[in-house]
C-alpha atoms as a PDB file:
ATOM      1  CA  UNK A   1     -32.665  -4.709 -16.857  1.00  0.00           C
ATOM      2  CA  UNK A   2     -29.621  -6.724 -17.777  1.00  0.00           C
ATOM      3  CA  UNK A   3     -27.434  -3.900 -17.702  1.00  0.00           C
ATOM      4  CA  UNK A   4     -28.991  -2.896 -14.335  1.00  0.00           C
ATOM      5  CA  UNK A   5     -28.123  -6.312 -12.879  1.00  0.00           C
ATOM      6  CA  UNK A   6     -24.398  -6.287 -14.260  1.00  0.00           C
ATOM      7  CA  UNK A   7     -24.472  -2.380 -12.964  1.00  0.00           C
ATOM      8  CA  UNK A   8     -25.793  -3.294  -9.636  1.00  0.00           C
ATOM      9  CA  UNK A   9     -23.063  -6.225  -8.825  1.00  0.00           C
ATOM     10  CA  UNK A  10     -20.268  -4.491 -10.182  1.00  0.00           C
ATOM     11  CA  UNK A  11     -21.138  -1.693  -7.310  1.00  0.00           C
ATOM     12  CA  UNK A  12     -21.390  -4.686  -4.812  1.00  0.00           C
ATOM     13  CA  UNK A  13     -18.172  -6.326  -5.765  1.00  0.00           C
ATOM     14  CA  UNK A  14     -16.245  -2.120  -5.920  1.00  0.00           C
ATOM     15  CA  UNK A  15     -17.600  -2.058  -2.259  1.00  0.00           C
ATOM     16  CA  UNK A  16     -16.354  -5.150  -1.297  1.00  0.00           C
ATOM     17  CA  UNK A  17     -13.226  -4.887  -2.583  1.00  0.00           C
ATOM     18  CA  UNK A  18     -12.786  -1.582  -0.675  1.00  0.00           C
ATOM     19  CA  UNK A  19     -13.708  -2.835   2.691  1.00  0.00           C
ATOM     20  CA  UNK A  20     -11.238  -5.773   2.353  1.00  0.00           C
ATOM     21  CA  UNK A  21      -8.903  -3.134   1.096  1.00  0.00           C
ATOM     22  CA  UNK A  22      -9.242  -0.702   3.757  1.00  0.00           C
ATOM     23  CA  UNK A  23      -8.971  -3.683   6.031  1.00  0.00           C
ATOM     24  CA  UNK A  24      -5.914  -4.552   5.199  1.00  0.00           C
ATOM     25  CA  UNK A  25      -4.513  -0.765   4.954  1.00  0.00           C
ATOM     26  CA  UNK A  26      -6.112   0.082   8.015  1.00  0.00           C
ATOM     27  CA  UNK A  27      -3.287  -1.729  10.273  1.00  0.00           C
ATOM     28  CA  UNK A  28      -0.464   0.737   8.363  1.00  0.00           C
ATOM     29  CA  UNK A  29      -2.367   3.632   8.620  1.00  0.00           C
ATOM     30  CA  UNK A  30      -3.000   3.466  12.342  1.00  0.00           C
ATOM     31  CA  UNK A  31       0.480   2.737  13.120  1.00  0.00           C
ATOM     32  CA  UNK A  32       1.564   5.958  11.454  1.00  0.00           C
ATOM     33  CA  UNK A  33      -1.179   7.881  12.353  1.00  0.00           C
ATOM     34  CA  UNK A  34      -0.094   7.091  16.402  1.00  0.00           C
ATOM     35  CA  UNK A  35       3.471   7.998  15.328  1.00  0.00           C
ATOM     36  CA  UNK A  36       2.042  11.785  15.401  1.00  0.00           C
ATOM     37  CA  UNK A  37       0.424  11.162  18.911  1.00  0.00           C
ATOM     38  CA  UNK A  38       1.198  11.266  22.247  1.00  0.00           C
ATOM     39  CA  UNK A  39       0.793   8.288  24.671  1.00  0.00           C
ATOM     40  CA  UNK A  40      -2.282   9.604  26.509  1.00  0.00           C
ATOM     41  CA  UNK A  41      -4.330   9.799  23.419  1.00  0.00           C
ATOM     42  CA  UNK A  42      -3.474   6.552  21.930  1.00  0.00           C
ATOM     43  CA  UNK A  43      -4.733   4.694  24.873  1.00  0.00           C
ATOM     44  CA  UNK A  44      -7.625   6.772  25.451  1.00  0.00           C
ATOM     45  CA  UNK A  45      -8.937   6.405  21.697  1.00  0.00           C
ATOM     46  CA  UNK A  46      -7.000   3.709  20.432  1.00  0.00           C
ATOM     47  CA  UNK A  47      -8.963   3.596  17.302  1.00  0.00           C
ATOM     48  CA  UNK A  48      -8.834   6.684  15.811  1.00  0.00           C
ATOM     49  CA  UNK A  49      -6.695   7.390  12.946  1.00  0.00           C
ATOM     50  CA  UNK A  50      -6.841  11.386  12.847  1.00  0.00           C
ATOM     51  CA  UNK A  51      -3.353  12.668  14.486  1.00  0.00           C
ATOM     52  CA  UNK A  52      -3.391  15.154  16.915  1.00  0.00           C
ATOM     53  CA  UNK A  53      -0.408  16.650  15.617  1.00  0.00           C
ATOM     54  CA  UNK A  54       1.980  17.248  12.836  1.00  0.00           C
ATOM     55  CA  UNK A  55       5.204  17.436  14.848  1.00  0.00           C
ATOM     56  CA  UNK A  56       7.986  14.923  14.195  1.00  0.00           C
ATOM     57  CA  UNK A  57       9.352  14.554  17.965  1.00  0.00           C
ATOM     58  CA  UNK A  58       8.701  10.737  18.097  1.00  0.00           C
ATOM     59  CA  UNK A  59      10.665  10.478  15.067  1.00  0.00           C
ATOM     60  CA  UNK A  60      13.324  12.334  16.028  1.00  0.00           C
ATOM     61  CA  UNK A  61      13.083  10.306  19.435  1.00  0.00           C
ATOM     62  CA  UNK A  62      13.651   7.493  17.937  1.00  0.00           C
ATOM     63  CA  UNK A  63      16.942   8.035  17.454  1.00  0.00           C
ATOM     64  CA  UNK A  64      17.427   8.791  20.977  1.00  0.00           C
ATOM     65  CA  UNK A  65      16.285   5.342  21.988  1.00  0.00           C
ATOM     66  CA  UNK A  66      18.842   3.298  19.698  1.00  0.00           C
ATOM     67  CA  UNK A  67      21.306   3.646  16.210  1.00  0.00           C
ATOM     68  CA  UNK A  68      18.108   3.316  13.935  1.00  0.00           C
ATOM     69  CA  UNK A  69      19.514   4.672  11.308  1.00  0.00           C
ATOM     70  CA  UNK A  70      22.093   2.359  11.472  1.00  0.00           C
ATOM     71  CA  UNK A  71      19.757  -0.582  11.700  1.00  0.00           C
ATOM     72  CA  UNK A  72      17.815   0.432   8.641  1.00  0.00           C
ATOM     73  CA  UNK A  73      21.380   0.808   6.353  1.00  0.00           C
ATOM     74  CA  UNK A  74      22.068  -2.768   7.454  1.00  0.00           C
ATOM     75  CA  UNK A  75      18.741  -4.101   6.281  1.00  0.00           C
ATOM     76  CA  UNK A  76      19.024  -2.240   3.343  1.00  0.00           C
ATOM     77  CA  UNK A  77      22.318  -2.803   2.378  1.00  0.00           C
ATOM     78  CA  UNK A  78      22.313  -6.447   3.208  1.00  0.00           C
ATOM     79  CA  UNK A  79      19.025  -7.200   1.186  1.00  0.00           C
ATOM     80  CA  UNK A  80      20.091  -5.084  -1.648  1.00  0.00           C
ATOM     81  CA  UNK A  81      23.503  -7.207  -2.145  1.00  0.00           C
ATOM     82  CA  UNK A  82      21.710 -10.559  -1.687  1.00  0.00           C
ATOM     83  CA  UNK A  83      19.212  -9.605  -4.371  1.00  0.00           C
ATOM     84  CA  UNK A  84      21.832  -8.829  -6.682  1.00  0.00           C
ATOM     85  CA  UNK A  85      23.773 -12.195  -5.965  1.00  0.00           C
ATOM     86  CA  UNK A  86      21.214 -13.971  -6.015  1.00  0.00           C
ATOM     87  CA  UNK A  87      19.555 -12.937  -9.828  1.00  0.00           C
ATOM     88  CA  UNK A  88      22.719 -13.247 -10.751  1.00  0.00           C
ATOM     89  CA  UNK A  89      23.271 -17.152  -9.870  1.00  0.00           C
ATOM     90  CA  UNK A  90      19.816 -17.582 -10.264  1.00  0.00           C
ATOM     91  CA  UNK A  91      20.027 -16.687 -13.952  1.00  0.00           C
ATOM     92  CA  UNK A  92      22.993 -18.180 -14.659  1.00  0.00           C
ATOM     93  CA  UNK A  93      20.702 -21.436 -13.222  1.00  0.00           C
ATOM     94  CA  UNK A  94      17.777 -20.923 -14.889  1.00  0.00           C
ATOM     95  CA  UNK A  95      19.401 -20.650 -18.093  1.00  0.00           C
ATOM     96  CA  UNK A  96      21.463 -23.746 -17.957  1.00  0.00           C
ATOM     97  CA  UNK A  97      18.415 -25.827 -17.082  1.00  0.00           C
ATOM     98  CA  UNK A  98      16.429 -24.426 -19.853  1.00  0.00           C
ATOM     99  CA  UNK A  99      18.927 -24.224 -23.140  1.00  0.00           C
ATOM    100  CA  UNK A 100      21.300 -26.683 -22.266  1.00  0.00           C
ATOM    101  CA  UNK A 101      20.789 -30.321 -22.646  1.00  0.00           C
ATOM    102  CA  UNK A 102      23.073 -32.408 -20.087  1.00  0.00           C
ATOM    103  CA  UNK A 103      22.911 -35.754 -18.464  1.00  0.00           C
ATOM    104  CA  UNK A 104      20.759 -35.490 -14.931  1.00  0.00           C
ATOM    105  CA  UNK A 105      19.095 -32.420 -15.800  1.00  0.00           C
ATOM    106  CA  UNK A 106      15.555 -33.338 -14.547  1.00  0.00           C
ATOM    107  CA  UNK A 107      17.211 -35.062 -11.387  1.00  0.00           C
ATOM    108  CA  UNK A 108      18.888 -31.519 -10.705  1.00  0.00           C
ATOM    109  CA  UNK A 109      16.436 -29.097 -11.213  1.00  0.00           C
ATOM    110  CA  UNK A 110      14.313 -32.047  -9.050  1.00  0.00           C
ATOM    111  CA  UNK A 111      16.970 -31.804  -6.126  1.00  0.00           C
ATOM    112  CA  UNK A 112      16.837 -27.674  -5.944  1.00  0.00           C
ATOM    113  CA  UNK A 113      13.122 -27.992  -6.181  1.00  0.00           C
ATOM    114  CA  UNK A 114      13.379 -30.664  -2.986  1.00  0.00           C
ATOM    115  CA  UNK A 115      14.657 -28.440  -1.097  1.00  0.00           C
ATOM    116  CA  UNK A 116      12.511 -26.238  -0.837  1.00  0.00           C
ATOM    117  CA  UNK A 117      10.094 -28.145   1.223  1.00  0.00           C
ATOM    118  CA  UNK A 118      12.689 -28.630   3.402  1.00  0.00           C
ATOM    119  CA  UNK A 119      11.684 -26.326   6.746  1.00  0.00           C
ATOM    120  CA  UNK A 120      13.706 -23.423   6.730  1.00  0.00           C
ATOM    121  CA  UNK A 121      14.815 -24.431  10.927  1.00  0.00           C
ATOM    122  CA  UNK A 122      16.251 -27.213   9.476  1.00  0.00           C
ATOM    123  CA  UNK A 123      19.188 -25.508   8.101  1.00  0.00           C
ATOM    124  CA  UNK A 124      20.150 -23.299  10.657  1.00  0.00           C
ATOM    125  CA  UNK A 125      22.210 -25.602  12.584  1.00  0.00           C
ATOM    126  CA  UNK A 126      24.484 -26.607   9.697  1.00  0.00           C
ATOM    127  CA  UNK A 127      24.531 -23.150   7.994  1.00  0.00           C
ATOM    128  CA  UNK A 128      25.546 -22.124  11.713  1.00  0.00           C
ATOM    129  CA  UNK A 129      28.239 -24.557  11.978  1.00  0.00           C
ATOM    130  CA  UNK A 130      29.305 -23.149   8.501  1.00  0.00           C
ATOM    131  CA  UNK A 131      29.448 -20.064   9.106  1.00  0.00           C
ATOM    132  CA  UNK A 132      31.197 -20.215  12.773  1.00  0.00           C
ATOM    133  CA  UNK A 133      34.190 -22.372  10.657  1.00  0.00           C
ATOM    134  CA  UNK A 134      34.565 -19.185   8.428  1.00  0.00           C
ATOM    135  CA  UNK A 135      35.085 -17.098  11.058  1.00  0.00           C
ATOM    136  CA  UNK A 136      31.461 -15.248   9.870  1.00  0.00           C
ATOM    137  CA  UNK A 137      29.370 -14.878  12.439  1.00  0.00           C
ATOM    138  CA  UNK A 138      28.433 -11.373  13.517  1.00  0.00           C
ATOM    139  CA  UNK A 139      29.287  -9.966  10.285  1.00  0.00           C
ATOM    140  CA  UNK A 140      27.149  -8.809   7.497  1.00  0.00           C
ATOM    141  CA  UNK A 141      29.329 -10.833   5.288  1.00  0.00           C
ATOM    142  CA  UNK A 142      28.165 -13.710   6.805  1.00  0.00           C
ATOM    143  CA  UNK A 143      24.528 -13.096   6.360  1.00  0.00           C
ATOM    144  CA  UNK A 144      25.197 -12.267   3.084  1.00  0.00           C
ATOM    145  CA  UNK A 145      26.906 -15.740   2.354  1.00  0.00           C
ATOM    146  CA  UNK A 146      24.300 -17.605   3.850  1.00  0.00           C
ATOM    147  CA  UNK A 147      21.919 -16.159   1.774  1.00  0.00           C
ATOM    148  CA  UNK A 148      22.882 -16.101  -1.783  1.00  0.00           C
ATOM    149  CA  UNK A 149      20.982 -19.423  -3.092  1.00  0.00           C
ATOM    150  CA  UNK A 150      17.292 -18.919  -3.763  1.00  0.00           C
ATOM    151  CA  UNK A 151      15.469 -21.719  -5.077  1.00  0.00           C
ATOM    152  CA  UNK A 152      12.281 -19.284  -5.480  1.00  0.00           C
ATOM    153  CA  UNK A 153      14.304 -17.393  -7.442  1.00  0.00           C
ATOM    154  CA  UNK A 154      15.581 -20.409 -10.036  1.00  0.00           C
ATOM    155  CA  UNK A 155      12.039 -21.712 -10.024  1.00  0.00           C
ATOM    156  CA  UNK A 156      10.604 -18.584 -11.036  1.00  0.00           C
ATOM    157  CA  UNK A 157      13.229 -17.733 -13.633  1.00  0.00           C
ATOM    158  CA  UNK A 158      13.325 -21.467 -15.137  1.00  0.00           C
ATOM    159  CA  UNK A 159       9.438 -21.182 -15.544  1.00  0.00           C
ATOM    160  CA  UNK A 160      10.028 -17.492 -17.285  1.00  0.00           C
ATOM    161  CA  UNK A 161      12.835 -18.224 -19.508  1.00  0.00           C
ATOM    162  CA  UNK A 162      11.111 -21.198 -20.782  1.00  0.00           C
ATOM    163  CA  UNK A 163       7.895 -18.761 -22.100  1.00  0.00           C
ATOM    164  CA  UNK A 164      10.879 -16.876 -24.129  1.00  0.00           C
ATOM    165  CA  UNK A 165      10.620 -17.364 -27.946  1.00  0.00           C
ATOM    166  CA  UNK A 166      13.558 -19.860 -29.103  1.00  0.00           C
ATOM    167  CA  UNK A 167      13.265 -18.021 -32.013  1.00  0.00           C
ATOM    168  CA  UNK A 168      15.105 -15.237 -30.208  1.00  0.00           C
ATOM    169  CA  UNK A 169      17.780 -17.619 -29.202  1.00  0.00           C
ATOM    170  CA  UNK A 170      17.848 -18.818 -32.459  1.00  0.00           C
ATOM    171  CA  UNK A 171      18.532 -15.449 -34.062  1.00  0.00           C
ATOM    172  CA  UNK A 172      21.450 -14.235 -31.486  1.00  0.00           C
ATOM    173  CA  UNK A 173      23.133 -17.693 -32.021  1.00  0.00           C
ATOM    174  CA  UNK A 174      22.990 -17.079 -35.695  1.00  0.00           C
ATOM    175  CA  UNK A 175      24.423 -13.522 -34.928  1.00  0.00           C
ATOM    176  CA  UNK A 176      27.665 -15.194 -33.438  1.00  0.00           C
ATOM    177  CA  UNK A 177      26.309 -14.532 -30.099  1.00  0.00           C
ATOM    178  CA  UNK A 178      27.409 -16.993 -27.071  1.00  0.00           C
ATOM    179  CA  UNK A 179      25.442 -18.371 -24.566  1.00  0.00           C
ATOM    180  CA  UNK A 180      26.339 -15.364 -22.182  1.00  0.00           C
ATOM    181  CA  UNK A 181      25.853 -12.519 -24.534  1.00  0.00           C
ATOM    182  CA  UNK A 182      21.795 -14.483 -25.247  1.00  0.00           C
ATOM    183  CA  UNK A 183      21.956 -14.634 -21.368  1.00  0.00           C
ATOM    184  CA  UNK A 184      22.134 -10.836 -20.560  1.00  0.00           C
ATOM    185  CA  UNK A 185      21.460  -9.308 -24.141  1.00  0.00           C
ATOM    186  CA  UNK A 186      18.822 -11.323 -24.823  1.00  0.00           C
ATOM    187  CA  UNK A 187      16.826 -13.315 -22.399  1.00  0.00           C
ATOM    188  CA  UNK A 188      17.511 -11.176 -19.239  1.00  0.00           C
ATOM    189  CA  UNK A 189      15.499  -7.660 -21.186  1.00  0.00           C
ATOM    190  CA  UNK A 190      12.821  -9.860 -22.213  1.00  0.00           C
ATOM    191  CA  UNK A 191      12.065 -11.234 -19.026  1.00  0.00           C
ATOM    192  CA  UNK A 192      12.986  -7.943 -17.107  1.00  0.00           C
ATOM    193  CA  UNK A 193       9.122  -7.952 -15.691  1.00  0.00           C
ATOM    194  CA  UNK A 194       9.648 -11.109 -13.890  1.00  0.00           C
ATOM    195  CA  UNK A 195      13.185 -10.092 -12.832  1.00  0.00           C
ATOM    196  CA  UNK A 196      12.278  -7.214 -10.917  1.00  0.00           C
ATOM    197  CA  UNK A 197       9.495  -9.288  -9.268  1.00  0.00           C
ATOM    198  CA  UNK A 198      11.465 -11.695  -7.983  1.00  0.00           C
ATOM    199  CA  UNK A 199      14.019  -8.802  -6.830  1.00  0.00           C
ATOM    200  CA  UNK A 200      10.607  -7.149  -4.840  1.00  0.00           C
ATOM    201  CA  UNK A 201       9.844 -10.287  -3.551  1.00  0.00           C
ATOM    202  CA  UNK A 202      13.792 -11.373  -1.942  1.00  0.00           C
ATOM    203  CA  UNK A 203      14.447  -7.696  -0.723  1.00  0.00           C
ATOM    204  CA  UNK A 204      11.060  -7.841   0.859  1.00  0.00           C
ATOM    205  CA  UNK A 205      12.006 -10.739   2.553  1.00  0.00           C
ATOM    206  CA  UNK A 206      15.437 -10.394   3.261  1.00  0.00           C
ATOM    207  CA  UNK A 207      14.911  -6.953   4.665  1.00  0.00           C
ATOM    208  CA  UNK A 208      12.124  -8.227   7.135  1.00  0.00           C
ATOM    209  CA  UNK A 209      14.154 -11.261   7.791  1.00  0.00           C
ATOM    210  CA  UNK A 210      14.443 -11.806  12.066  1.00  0.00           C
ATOM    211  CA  UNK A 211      14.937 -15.127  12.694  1.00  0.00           C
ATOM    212  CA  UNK A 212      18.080 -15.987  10.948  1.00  0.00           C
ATOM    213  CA  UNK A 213      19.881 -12.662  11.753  1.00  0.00           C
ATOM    214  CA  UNK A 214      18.911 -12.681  15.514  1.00  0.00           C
ATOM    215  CA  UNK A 215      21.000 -16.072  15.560  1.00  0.00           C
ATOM    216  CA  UNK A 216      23.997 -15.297  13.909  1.00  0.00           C
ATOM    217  CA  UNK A 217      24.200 -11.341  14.426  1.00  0.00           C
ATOM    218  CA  UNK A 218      24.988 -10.575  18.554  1.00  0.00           C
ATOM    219  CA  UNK A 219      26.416  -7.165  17.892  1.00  0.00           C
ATOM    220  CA  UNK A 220      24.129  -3.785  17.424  1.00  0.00           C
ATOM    221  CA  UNK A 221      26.524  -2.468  15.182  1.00  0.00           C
ATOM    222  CA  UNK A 222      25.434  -5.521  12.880  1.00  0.00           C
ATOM    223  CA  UNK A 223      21.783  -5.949  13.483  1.00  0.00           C
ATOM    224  CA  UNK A 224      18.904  -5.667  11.470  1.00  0.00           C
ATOM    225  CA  UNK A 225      15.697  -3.478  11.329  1.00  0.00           C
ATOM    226  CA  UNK A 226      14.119  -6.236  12.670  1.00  0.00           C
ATOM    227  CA  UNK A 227      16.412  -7.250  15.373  1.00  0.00           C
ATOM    228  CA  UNK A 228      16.829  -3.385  16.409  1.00  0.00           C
ATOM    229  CA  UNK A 229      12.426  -2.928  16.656  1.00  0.00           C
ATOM    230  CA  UNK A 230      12.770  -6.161  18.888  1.00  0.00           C
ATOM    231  CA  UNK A 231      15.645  -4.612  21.272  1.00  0.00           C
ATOM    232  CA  UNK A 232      13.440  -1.445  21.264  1.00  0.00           C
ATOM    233  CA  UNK A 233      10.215  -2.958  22.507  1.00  0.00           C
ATOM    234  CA  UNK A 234      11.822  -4.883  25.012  1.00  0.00           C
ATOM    235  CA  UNK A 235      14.863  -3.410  26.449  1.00  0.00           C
ATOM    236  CA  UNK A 236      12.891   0.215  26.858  1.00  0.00           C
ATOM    237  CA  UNK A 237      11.477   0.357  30.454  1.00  0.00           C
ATOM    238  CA  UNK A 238       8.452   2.269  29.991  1.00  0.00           C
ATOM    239  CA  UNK A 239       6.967   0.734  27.047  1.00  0.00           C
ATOM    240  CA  UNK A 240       3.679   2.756  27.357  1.00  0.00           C
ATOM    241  CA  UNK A 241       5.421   5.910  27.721  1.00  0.00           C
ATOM    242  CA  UNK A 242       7.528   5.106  24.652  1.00  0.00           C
ATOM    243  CA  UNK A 243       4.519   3.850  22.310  1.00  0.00           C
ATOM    244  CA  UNK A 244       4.212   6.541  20.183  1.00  0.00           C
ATOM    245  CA  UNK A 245       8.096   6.444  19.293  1.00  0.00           C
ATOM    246  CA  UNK A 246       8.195   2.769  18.371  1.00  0.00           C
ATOM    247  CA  UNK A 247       4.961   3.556  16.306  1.00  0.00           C
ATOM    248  CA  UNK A 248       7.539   5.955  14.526  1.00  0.00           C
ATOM    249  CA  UNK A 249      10.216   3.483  14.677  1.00  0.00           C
ATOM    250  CA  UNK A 250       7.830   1.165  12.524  1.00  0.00           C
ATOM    251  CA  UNK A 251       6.688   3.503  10.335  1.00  0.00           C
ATOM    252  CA  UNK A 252      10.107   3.982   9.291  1.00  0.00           C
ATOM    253  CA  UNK A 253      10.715   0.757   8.855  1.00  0.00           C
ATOM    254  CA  UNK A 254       8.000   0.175   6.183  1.00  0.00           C
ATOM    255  CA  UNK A 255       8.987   3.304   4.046  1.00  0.00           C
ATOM    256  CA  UNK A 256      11.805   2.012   2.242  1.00  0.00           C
ATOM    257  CA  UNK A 257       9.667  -0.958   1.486  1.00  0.00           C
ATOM    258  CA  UNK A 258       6.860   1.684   0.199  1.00  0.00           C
ATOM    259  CA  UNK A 259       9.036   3.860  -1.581  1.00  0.00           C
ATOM    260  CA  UNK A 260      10.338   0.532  -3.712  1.00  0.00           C
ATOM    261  CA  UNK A 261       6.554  -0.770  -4.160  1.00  0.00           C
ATOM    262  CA  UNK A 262       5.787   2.243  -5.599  1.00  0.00           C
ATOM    263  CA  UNK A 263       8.949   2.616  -8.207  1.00  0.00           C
ATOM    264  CA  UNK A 264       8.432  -1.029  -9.195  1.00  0.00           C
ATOM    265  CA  UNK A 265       4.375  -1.393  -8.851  1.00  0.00           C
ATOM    266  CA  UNK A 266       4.027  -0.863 -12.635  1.00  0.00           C
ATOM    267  CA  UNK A 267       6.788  -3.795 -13.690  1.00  0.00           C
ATOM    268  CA  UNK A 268       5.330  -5.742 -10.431  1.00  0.00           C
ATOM    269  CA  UNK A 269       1.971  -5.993 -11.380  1.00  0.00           C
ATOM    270  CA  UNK A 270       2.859  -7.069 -14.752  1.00  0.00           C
ATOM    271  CA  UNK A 271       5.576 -10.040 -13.797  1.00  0.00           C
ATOM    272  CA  UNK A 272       2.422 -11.502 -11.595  1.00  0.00           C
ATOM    273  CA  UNK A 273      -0.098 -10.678 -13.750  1.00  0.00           C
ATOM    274  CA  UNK A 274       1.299 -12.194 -17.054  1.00  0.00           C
ATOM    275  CA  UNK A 275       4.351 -14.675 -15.658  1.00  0.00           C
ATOM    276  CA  UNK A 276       6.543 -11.861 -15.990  1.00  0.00           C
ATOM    277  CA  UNK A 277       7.708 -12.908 -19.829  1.00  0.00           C
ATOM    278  CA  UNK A 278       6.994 -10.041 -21.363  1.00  0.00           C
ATOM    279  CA  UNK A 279       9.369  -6.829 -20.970  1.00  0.00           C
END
């Protein structure tokens, strides 16, 4: 009987899980299942999920309706140098506020931690001012700048580096090692789980990233995945007409995003699942 009862909510909780699951999958698959559709169809069964065919016209149209492929190298490109800049300094961070023992320590890793409350509107004005003084608006460059600082980032890298064994420091300073060689030989492969994480996490971000780009970035040449679906859905005419290409234009939005979920699910999983110490 008590092997019945365990048995019979185990079933409950596998079916609940894949409702909520298919819930939440549900709005992905019917936004590439319409990319294979024609207008017609998706208003008069707006539901359904099942295609009607397997021809890639609305992809290939959405080309025709604006540089995509140029918006999607920006957002790639862009997010893929911040993430690198940014686990870089962030490391660098993390480490000094961990091993090394200074004056004003705790009222410095206080500050960055402050500032993260701070409302992220709050800084566009100055970071705008900034930027214009530079001579970096409209420019990648300048996105990139204004981006290279993540206090998410330091948090979650002083809370991993502080789970690593000091005996491991310990050993590579008795090896002759210096505090950059522990740095990248030593605490950086230990804590690759959390690493690559935090890298999912910014790119995610900072390829989906609108409101911040939209201000600064005027130019098409320049824009964003984001910025280039918003000029599609509202500088096309006939937006019913054009439905089933921006359906396209989002799906290919999301792939990049799916293809990197999927190459870093296994090391993912684990940085969330166990704090990401653990390589």
């Amino acid at each position: 009987m008590r092997n019945k009862k365990w048995d019979s909510k185990g079933i409950i909780r596998s079916i609940l899980l894949l409702f909520l699951s298919f819930l939440m999958v549900y709005p992905l698959l019917w936004m590439a299942s319409n990319a294979f559709k024609e207008a017609a169809t998706i208003l008069s069964n707006p539901a359904s999920l099942a295609p009607d065919f397997l021809s890639f016209k609305n992809f290939a149209g959405v080309f025709e309706l604006g540089p995509f492929d140029l918006y999607i190298f920006n957002s790639i490109f862009t997010a893929l140098v911040i993430v690198i800049v940014q686990l870089v300094l962030s490391a660098l961070m993390a480490y000094g506020l961990v091993f090394f023992h200074f004056k004003g320590k705790k009222f410095l890793y206080t500050s960055i931690l402050l500032t993260y409350m701070l409302p992220v509107a709050t800084t566009y004005v100055p970071s705008f001012v900034i930027l214009a003084q530079m001579g970096l608006l409209d420019t990648l460059t300048g996105l990139i700048v204004s981006n290279i600082a993540s206090v998410f980032s330091i948090f979650y890298l002083v809370q991993t580096f502080r789970s690593v064994p000091i005996e491991l420091v310990e050993a590579g300073q008795v090896e002759g090692a210096n505090s950059w060689q522990i740095l990248w030989r030593i605490i950086v492969p230990y804590s690759r789980s959390a690493i690559l994480t935090t890298a999912l996490i910014n790119f995610v971000t900072h390829y989906n990233n609108y409101m911040w780009p939209s201000l600064i970035i005027s130019s098409e040449a320049k824009m964003l995945v984001s910025n280039g679906l918003n000029q599609l859905f509202t500088t096309q005419g006939n937006f019913i007409d054009n439905l089933p290409r921006l359906m396209a234009a989002n799906t290919l939005v999301v792939v990049p995003l799916l293809i990197l979920f999927i190459l870093l699910q296994k090391w993912f999983v684990k940085g969330i699942s166990g704090s990401g110490t653990k390589g």
